[in-house]
N, C-alpha and C. Protein backbone atom coordinates (compact mmCIF):
# COMPACT_ATOMS: atom_id res chain seq x y z
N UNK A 1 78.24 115.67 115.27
CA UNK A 1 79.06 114.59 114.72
C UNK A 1 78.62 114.25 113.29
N UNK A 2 77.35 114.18 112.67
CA UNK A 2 76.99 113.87 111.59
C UNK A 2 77.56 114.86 110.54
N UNK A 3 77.82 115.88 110.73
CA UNK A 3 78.10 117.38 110.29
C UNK A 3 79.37 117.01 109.78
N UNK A 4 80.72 116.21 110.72
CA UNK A 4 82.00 115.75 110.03
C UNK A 4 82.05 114.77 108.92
N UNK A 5 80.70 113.79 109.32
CA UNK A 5 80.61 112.33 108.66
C UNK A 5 80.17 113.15 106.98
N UNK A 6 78.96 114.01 107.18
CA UNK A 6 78.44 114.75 106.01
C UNK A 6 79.89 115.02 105.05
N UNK A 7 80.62 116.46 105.82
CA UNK A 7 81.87 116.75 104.96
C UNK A 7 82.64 115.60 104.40
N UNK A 8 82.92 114.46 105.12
CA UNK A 8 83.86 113.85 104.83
C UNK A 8 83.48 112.99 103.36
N UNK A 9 82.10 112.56 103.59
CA UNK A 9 81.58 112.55 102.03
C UNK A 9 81.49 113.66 101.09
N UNK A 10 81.30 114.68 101.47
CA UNK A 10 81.32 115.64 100.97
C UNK A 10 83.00 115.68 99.55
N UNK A 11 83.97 115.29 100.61
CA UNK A 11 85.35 115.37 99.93
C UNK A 11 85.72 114.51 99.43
N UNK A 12 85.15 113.42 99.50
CA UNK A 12 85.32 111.68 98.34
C UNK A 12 83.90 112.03 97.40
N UNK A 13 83.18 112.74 97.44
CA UNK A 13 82.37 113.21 95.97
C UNK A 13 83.48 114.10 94.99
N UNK A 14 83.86 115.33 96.00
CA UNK A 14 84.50 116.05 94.99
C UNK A 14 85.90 115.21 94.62
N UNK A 15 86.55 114.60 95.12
CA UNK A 15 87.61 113.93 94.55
C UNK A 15 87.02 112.80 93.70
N UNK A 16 85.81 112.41 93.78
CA UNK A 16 85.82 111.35 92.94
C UNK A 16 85.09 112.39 91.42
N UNK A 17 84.81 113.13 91.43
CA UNK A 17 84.35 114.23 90.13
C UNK A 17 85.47 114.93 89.65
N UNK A 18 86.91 115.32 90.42
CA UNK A 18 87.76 115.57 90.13
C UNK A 18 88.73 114.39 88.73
N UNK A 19 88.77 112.91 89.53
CA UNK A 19 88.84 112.28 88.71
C UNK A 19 88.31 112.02 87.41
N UNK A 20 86.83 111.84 87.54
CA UNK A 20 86.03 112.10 86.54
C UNK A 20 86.61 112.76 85.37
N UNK A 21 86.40 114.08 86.14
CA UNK A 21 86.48 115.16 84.94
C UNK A 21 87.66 115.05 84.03
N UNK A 22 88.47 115.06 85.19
CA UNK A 22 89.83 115.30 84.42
C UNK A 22 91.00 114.59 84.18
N UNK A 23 91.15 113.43 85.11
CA UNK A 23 91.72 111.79 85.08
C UNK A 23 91.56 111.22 83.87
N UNK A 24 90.09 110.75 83.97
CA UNK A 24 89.63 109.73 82.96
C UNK A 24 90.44 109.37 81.75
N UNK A 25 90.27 110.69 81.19
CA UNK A 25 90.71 110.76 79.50
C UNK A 25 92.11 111.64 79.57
N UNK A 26 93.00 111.52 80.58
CA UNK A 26 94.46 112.51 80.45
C UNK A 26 94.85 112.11 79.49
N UNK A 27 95.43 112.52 78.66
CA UNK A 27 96.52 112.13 77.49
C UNK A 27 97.51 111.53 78.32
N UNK A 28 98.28 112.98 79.31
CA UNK A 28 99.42 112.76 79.86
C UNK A 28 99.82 111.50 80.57
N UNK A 29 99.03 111.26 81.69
CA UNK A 29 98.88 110.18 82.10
C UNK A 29 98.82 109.25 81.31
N UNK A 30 98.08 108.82 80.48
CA UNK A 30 97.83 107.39 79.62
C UNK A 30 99.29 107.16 79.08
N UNK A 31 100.24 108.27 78.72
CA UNK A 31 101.53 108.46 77.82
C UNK A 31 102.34 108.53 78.34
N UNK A 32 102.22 108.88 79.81
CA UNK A 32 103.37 108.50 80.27
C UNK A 32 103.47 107.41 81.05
N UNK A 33 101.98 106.58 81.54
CA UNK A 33 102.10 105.32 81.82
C UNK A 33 102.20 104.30 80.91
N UNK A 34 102.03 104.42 79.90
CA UNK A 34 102.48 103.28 78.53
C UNK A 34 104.45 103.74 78.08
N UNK A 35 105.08 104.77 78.27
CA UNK A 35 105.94 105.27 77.82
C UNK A 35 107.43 104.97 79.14
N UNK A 36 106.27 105.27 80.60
CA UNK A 36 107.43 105.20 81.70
C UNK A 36 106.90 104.20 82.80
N UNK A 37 105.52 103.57 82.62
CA UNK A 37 105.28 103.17 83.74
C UNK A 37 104.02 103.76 84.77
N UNK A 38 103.24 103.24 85.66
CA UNK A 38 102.17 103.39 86.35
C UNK A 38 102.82 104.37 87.67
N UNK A 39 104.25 103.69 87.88
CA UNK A 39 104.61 104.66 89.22
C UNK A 39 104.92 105.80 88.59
N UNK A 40 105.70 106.12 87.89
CA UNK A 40 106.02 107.05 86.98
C UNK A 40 104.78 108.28 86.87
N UNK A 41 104.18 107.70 85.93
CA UNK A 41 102.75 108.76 85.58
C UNK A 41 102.41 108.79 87.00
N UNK A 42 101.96 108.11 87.83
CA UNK A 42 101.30 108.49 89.17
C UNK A 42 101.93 109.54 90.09
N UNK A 43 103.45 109.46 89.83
CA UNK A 43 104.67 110.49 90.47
C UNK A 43 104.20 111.80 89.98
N UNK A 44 104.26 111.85 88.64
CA UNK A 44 103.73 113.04 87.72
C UNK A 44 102.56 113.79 88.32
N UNK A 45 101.16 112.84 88.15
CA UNK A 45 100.14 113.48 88.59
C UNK A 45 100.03 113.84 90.08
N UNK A 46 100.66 112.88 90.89
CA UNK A 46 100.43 113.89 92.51
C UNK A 46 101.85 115.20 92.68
N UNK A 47 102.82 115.41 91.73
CA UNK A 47 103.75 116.14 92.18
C UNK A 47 103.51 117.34 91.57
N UNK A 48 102.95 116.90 89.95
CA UNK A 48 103.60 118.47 89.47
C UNK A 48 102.27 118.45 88.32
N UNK A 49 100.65 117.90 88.48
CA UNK A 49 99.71 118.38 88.00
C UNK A 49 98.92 119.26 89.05
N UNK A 50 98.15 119.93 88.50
CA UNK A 50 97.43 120.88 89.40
C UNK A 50 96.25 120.20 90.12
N UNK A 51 95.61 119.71 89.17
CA UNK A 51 94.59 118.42 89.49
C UNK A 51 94.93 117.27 90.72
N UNK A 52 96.38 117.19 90.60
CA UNK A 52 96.77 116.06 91.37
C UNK A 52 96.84 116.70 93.06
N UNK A 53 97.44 118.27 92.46
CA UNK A 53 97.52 119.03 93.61
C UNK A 53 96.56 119.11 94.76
N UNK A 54 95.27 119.37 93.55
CA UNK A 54 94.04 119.29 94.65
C UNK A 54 93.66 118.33 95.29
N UNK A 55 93.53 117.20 94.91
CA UNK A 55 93.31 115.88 94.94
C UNK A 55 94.37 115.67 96.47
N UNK A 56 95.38 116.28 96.58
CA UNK A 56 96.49 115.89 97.53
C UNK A 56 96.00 116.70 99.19
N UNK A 57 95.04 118.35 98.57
CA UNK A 57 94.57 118.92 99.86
C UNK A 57 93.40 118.25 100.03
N UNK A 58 92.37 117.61 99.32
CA UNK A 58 91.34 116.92 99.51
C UNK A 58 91.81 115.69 100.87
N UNK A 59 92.98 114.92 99.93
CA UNK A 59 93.37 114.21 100.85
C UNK A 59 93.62 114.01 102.59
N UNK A 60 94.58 115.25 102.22
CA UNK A 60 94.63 116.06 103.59
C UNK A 60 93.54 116.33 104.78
N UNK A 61 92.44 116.95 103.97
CA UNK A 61 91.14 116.77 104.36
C UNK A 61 90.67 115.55 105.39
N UNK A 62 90.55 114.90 104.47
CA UNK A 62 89.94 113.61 104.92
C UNK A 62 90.44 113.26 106.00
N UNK A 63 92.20 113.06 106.13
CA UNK A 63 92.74 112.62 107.21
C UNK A 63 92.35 113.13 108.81
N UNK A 64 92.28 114.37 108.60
CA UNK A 64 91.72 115.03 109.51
C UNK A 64 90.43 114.70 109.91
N UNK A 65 89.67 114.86 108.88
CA UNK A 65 88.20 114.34 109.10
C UNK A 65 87.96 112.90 109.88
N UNK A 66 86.87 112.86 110.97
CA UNK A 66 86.91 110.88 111.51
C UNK A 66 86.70 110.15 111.31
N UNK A 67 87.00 109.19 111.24
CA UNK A 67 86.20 107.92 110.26
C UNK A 67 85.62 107.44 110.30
N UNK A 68 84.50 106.85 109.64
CA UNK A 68 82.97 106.32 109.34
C UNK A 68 83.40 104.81 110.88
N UNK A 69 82.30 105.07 111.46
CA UNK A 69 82.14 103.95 112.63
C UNK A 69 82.01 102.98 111.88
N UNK A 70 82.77 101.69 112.31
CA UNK A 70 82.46 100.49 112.07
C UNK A 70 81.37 100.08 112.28
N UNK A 71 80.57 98.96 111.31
CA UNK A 71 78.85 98.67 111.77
C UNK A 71 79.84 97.05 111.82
C-alpha cells in the first residue's frame, strides 16, 4: 500500500515541476489570459498545449491512484 501512496506523490512532484518549468513564464498563457480571459487561456493549455497534455495523463494518474487516508 505505501508503494501507491509513494507513486501518487511521485505524480504531484512531476506535475508540480512540469508547471514550474514551463507554466510559470508562458508567454502564451499570460497573452492570452490578459487578451481572452483565464477560462480561455486555461481551455488553450489543457486542449491543445503539449505540456497541458501531459499534465492531463498525470491527472489521469492520480485518479486512479488512492487517496491519502484521512488523519
Amino acid at each position: 500500500m505505501g508503494k501507491k501512496r509513494n507513486r501518487r506523490k511521485e505524480i504531484l512532484e512531476q506535475i508540480a515541476q512540469l508547471e514550474e518549468m514551463y507554466c510559470d513564464g508562458c508567454f502564451l498563457k499570460s497573452t492570452f489570459r490578459k487578451e481572452y480571459g483565464k477560462t480561455y487561456a486555461q481551455s488553450f493549455c489543457i486542449q491543445r498545449c503539449t505540456v497541458g497534455e501531459q499534465m492531463r495523463q498525470y491527472g489521469e494518474m492520480l485518479l486512479s491512484a488512492p487517496p491519502r487516508p484521512r488523519q
